[in-house]
N, C-alpha and C. Protein backbone atom coordinates (compact mmCIF):
# COMPACT_ATOMS: atom_id res chain seq x y z
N UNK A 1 0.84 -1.17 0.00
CA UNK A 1 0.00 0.00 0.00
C UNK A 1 0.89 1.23 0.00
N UNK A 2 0.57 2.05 -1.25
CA UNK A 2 1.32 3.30 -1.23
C UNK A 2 0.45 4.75 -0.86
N UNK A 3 1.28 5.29 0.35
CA UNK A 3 0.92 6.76 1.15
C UNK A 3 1.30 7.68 0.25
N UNK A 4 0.02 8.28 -0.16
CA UNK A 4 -0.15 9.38 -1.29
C UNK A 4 -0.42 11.01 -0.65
N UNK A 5 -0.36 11.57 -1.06
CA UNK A 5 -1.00 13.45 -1.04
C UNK A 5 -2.07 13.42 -1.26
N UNK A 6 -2.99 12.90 -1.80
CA UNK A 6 -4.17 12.93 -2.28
C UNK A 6 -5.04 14.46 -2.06
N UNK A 7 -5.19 14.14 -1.06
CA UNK A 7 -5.43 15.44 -0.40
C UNK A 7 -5.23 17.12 -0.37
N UNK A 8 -3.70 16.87 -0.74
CA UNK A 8 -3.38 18.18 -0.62
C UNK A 8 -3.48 18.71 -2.59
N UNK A 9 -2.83 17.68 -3.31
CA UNK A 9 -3.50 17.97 -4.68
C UNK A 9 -4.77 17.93 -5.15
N UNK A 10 -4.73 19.16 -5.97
CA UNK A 10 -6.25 19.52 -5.95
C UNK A 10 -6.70 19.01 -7.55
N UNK A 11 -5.54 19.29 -8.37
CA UNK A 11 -6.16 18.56 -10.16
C UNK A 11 -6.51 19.59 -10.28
N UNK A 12 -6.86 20.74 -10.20
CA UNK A 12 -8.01 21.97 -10.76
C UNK A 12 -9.36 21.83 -10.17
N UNK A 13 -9.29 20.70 -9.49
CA UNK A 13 -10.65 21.13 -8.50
C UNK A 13 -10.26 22.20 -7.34
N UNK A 14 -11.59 23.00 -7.25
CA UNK A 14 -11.43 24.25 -6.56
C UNK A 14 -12.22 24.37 -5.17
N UNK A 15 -13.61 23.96 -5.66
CA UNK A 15 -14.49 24.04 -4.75
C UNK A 15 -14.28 22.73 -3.76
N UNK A 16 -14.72 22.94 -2.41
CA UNK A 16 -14.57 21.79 -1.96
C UNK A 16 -16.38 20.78 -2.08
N UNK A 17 -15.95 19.71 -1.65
CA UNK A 17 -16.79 18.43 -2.24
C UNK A 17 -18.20 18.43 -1.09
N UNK A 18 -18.60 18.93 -1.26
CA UNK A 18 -20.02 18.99 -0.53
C UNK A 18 -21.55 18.62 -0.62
N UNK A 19 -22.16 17.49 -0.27
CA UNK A 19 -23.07 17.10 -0.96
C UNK A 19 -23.25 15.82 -2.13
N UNK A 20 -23.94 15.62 -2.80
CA UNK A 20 -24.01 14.72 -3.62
C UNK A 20 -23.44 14.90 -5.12
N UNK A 21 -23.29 16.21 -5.09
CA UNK A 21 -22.27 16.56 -6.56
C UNK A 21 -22.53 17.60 -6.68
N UNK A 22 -22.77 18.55 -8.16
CA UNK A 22 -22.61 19.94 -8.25
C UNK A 22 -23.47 20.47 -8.01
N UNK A 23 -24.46 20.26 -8.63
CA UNK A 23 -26.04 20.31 -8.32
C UNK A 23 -26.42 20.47 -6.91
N UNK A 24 -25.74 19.34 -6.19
CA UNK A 24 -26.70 19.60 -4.75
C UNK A 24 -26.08 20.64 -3.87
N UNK A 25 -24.42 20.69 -3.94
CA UNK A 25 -23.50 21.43 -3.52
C UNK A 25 -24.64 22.84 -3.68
N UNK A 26 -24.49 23.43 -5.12
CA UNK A 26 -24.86 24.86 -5.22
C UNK A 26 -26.28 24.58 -4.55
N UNK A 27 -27.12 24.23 -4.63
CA UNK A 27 -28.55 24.26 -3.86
C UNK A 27 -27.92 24.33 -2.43
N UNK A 28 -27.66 23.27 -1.55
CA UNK A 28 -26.82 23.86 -0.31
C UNK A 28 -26.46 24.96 -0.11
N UNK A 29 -25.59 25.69 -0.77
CA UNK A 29 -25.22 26.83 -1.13
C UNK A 29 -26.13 28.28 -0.78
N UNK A 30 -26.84 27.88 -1.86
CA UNK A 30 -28.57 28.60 -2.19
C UNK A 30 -29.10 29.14 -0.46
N UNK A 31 -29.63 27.67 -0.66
CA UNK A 31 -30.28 27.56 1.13
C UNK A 31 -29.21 27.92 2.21
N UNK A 32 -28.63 27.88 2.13
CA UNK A 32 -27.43 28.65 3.69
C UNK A 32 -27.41 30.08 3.22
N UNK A 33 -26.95 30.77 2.11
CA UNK A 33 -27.53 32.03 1.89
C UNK A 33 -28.37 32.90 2.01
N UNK A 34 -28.90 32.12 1.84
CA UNK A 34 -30.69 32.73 1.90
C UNK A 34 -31.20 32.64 3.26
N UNK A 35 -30.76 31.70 3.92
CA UNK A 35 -30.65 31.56 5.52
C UNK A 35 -30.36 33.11 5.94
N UNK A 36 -28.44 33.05 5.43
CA UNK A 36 -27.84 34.38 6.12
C UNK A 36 -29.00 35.27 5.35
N UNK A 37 -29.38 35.81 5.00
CA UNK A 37 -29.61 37.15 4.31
C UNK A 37 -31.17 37.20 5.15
N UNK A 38 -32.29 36.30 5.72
CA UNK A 38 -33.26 36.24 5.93
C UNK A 38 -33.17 36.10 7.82
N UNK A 39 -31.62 36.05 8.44
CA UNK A 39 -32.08 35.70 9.84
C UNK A 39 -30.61 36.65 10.20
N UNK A 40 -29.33 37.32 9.03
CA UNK A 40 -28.41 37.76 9.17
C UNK A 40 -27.24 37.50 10.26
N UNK A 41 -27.39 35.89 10.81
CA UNK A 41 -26.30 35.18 11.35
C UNK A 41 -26.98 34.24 11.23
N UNK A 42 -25.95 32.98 11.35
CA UNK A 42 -26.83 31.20 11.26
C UNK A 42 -25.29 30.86 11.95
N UNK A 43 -25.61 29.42 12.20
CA UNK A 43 -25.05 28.55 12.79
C UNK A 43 -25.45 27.30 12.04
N UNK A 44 -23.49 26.59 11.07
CA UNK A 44 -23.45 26.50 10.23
C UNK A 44 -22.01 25.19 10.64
N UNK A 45 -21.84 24.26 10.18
CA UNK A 45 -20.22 23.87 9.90
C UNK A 45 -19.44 24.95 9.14
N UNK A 46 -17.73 24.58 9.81
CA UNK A 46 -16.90 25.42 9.26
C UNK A 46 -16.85 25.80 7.88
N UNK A 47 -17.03 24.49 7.45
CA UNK A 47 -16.40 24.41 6.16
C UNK A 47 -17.71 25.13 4.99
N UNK A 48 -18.96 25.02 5.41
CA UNK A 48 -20.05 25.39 4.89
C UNK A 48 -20.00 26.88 5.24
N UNK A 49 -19.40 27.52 6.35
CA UNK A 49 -19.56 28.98 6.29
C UNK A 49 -18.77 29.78 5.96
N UNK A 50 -17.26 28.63 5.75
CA UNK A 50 -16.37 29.62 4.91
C UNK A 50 -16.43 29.19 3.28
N UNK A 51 -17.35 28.39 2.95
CA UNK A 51 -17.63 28.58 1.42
C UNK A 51 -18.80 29.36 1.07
N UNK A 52 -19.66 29.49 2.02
CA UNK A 52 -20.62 30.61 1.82
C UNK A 52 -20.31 31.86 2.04
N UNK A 53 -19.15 32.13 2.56
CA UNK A 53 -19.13 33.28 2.67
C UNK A 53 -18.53 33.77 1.79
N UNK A 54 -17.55 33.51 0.94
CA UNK A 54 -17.30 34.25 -0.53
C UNK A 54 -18.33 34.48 -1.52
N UNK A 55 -19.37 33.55 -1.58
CA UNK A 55 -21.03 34.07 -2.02
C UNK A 55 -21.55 35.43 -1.44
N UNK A 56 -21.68 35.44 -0.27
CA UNK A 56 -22.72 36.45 0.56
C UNK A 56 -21.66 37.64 0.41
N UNK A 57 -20.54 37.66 0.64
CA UNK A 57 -19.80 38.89 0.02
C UNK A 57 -19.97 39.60 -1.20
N UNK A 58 -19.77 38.34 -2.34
CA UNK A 58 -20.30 39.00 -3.82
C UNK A 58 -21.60 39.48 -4.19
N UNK A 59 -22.53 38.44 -3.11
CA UNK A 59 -23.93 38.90 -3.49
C UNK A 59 -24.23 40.44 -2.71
N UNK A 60 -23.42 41.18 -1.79
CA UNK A 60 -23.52 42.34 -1.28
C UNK A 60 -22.84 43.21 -2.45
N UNK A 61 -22.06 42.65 -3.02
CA UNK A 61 -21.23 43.62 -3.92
C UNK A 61 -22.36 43.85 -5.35
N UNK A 62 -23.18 42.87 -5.61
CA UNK A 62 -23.76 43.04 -6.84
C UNK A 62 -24.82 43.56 -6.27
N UNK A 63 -25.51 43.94 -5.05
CA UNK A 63 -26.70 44.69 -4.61
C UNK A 63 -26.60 45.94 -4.40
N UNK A 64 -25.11 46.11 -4.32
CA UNK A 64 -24.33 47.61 -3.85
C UNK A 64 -24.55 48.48 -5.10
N UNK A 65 -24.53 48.02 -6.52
CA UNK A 65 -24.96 48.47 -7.55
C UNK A 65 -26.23 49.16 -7.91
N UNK A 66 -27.20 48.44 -7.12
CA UNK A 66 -28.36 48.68 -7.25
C UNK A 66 -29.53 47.73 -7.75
N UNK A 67 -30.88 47.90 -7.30
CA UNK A 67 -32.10 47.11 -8.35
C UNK A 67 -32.26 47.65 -9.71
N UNK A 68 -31.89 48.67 -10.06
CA UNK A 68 -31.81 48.88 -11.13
C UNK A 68 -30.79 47.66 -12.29
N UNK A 69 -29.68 47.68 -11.81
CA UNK A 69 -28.63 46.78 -12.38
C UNK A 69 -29.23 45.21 -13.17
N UNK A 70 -29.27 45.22 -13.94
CA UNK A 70 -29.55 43.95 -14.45
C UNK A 70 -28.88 42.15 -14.23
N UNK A 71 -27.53 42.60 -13.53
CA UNK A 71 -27.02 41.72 -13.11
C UNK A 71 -26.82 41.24 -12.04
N UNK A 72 -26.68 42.42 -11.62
CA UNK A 72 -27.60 42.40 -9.57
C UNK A 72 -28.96 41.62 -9.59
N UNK A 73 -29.82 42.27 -10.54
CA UNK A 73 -30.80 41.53 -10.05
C UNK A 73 -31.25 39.91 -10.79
N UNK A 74 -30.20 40.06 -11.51
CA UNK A 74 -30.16 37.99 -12.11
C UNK A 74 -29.65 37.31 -11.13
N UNK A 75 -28.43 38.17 -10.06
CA UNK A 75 -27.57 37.11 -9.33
C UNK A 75 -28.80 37.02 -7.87
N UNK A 76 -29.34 38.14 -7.84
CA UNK A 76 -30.25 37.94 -6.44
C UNK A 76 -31.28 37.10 -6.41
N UNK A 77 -32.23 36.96 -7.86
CA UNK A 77 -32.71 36.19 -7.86
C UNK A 77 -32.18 35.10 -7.88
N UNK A 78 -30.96 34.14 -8.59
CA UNK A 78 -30.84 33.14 -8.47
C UNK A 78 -29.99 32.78 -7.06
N UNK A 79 -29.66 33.29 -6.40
CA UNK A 79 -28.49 32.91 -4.72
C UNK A 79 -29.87 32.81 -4.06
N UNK A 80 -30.76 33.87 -3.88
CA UNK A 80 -32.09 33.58 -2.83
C UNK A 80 -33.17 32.48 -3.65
N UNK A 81 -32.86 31.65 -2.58
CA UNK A 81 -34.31 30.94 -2.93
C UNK A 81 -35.75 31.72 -2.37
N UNK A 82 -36.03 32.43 -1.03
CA UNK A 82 -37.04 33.41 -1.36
C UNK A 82 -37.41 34.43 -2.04
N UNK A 83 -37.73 34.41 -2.92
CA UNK A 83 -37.97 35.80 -3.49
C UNK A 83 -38.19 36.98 -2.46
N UNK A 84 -39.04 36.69 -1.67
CA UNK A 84 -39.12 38.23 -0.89
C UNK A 84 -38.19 38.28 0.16
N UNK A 85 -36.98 37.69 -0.73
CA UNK A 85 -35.67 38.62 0.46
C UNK A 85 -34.78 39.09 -0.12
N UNK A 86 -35.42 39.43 -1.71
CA UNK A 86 -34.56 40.94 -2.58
C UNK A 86 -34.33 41.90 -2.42
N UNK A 87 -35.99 42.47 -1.85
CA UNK A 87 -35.67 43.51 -1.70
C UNK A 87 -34.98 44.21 -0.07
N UNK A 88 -34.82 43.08 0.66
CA UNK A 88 -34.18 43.29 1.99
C UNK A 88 -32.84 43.47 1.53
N UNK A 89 -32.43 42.71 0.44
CA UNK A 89 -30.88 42.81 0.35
C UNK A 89 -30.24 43.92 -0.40
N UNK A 90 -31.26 44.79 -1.33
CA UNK A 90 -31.21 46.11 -1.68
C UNK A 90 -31.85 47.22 -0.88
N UNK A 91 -32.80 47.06 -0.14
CA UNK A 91 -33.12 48.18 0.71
C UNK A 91 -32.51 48.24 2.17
N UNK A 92 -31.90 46.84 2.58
CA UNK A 92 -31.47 47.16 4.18
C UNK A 92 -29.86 46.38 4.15
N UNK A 93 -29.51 45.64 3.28
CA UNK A 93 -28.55 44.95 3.28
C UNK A 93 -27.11 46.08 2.69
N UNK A 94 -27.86 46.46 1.31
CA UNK A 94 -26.38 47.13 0.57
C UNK A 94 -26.15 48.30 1.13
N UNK A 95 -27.52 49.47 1.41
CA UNK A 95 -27.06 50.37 2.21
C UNK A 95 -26.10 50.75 3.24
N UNK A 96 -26.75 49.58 4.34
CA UNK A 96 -25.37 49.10 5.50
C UNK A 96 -24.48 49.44 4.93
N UNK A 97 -23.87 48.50 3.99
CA UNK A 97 -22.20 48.14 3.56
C UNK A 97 -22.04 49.68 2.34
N UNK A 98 -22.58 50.65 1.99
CA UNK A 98 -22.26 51.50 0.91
C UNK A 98 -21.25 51.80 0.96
N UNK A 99 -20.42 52.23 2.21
CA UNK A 99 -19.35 52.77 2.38
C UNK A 99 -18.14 51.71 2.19
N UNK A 100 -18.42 50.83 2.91
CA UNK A 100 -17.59 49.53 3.34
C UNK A 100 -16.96 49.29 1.78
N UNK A 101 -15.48 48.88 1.56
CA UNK A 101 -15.40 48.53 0.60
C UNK A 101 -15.54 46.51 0.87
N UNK A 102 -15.20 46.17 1.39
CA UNK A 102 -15.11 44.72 1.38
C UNK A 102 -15.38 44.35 2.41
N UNK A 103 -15.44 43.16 2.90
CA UNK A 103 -15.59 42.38 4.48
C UNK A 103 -17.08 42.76 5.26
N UNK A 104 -17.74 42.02 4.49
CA UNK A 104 -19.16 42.22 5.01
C UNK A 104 -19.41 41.29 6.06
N UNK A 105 -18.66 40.15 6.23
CA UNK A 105 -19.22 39.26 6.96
C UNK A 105 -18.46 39.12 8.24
N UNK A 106 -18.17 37.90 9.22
CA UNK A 106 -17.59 37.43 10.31
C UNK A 106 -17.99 36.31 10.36
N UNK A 107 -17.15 35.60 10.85
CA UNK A 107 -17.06 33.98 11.08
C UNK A 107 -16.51 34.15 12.45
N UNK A 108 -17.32 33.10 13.24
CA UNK A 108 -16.55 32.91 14.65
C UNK A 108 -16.98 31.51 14.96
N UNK A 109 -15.89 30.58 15.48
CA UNK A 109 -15.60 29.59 15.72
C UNK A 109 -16.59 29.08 17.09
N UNK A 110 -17.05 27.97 17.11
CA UNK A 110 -17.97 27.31 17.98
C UNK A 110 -17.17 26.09 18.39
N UNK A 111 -17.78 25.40 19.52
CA UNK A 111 -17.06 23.96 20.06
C UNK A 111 -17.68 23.10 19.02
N UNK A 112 -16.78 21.73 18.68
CA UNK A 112 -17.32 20.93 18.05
C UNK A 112 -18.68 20.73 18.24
N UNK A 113 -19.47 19.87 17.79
CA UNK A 113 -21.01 19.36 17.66
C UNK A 113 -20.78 18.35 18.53
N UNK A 114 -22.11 18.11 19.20
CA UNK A 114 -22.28 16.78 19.92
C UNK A 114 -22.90 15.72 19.98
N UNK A 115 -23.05 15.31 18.64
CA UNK A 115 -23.63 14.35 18.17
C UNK A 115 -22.69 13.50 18.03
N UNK A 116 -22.60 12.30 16.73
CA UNK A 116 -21.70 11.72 16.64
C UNK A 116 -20.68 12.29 15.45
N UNK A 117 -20.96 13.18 14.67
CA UNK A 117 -19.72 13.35 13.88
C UNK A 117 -19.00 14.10 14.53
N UNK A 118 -19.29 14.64 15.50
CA UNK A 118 -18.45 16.34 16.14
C UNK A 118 -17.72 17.19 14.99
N UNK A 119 -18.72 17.45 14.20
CA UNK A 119 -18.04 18.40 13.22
C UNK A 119 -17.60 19.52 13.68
N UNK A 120 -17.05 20.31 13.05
CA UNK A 120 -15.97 21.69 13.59
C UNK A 120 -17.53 22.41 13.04
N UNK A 121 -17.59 23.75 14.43
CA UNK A 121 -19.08 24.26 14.07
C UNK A 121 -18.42 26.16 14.13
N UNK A 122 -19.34 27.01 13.53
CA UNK A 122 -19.25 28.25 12.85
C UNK A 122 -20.61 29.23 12.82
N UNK A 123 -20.31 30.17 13.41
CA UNK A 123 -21.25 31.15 13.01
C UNK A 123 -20.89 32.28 12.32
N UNK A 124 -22.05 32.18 11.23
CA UNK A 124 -21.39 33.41 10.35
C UNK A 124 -22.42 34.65 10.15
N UNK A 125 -22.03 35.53 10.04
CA UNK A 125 -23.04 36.85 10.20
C UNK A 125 -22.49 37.93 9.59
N UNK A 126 -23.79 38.63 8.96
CA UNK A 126 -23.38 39.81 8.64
C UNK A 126 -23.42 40.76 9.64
N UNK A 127 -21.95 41.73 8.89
CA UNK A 127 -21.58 43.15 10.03
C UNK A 127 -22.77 44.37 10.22
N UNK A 128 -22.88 44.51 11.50
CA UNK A 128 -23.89 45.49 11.86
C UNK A 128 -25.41 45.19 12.02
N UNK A 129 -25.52 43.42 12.40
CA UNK A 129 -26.96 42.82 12.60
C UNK A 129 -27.57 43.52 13.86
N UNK A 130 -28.56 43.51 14.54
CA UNK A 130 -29.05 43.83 15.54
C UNK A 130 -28.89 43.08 16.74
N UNK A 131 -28.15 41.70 16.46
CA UNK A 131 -27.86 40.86 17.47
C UNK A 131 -26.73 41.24 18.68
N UNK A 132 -26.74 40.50 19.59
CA UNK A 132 -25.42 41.00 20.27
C UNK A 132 -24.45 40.30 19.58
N UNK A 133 -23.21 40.82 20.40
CA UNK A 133 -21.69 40.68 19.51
C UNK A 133 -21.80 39.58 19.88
N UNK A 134 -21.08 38.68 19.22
CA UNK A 134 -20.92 37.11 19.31
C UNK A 134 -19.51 37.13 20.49
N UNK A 135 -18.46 38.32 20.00
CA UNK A 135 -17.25 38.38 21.05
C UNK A 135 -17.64 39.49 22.18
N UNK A 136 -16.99 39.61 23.39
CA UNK A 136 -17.35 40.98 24.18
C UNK A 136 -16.65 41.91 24.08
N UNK A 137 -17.18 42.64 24.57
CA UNK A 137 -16.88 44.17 24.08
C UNK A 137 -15.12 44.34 25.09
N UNK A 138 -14.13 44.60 25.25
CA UNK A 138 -13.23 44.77 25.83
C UNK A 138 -12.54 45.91 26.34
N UNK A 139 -12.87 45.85 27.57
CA UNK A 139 -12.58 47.53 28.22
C UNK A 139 -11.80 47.46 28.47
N UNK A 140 -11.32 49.00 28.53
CA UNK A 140 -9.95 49.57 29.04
C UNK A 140 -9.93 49.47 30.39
N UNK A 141 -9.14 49.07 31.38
CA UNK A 141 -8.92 48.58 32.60
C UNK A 141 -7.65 49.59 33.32
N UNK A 142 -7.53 50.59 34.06
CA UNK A 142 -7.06 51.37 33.87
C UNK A 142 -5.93 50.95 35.10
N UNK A 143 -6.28 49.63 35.85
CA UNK A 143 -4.96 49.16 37.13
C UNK A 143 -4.14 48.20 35.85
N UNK A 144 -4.17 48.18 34.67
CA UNK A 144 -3.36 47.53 34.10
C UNK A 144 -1.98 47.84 33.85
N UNK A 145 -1.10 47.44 34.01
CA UNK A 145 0.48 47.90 34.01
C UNK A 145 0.63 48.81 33.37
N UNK A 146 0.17 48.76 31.88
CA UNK A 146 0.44 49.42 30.39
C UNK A 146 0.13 50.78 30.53
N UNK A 147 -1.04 50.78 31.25
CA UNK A 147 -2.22 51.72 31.48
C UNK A 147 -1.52 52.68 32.85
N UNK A 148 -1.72 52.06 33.64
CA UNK A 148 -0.59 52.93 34.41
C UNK A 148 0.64 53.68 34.16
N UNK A 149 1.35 52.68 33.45
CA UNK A 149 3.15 53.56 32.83
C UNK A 149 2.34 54.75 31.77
N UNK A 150 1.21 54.53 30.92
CA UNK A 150 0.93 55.91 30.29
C UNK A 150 0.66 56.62 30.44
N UNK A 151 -0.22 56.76 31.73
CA UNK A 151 -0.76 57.33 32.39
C UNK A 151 0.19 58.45 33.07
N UNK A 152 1.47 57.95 33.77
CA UNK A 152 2.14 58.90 34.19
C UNK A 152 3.08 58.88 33.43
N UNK A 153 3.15 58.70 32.01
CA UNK A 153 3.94 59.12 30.91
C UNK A 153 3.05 60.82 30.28
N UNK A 154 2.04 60.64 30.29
CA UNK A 154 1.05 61.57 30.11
C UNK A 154 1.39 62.99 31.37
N UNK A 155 1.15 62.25 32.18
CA UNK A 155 1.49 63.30 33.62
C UNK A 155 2.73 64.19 33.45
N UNK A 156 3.71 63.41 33.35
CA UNK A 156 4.90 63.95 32.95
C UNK A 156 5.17 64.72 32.12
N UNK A 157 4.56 64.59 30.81
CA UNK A 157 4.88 65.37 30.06
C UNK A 157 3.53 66.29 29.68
N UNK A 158 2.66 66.50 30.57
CA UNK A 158 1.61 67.55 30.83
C UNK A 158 2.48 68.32 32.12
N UNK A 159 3.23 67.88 32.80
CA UNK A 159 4.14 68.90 33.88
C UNK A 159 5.47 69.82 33.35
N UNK A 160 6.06 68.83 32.45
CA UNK A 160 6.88 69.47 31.20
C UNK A 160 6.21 70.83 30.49
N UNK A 161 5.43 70.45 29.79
CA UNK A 161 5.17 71.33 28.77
C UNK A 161 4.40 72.59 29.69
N UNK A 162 3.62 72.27 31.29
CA UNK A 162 3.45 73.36 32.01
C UNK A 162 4.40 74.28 32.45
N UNK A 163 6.02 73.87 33.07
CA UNK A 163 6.80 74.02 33.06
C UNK A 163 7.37 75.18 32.21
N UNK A 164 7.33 74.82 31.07
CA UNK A 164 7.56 75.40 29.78
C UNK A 164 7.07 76.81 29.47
N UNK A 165 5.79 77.09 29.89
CA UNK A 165 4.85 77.80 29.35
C UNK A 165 4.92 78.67 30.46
């Protein structure tokens, strides 16, 4: 028995192997999209939310154009399987991001699953949902070492420059 790479060569395959073949892959696809865009975070396997998420990026970029756009609105209709979550993704979705040039989304890592596959688990969401932060907010703590030495680095040279004057 010969120990191969298999794995790490890809042949020109790109996408990874998901589902029953191409067909079911992109429908998967479809439906986890349309998920994000209709609940704007899900809870997802890794591997399913970092291939959806190069979708839900582009599909913000072709809404950013507008309903007017003809290609915006071929790609919206075909990524959403609901229809009535077009116009959420041109009236409340692209606005959000107008400014933003890129990085609409976030991925944050979950404990395995506890079933029997323990798959590696993921939540992915778009930036600026109404939900709370998935991470906490991290305050400035002002008995912290760092925080202290600047503190009377500050002092110092607010006594200096009084000095001065």
């Amino acid at each position: 028995m010969r120990l191969t790479l298999q794995m790490f060569i890809s042949h020109g395959r790109v996408a990874r192997k998901m589902g029953l073949g191409p067909e079911s892959r992109i429908n998967m696809l479809r439906n986890i999209l349309t998920g994000l865009v209709r609940h704007e975070r899900i809870e997802t396997t890794t591997a399913r939310a970092d291939e959806v998420r190069f979708y839900a990026e582009k599909l913000i970029d072709y809404a950013k154009k507008g309903d007017t756009d003809h290609k915006a609105m071929k790609m919206a209709s075909f990524w959403l399987t609901e229809k009535d979550l077009v116009p959420k993704l041109f009236k409340v979705l692209a606005p959000r991001f107008e400014t933003q040039p890129k990085g609409y989304t976030r991925m944050a890592r979950l404990p395995n699953r506890e079933n029997l596959d323990r798959a590696k688990m993921a939540v992915l969401e778009y930036k600026g949902n109404p939900f709370p932060p998935l991470y906490p907010v991290k305050k400035d703590n002002e008995l912290t070492l760092i925080n202290q030495l600047l503190k009377g680095y500050r002092d110092e040279k607010a006594q200096q420059l009084a000095a001065k004057v």
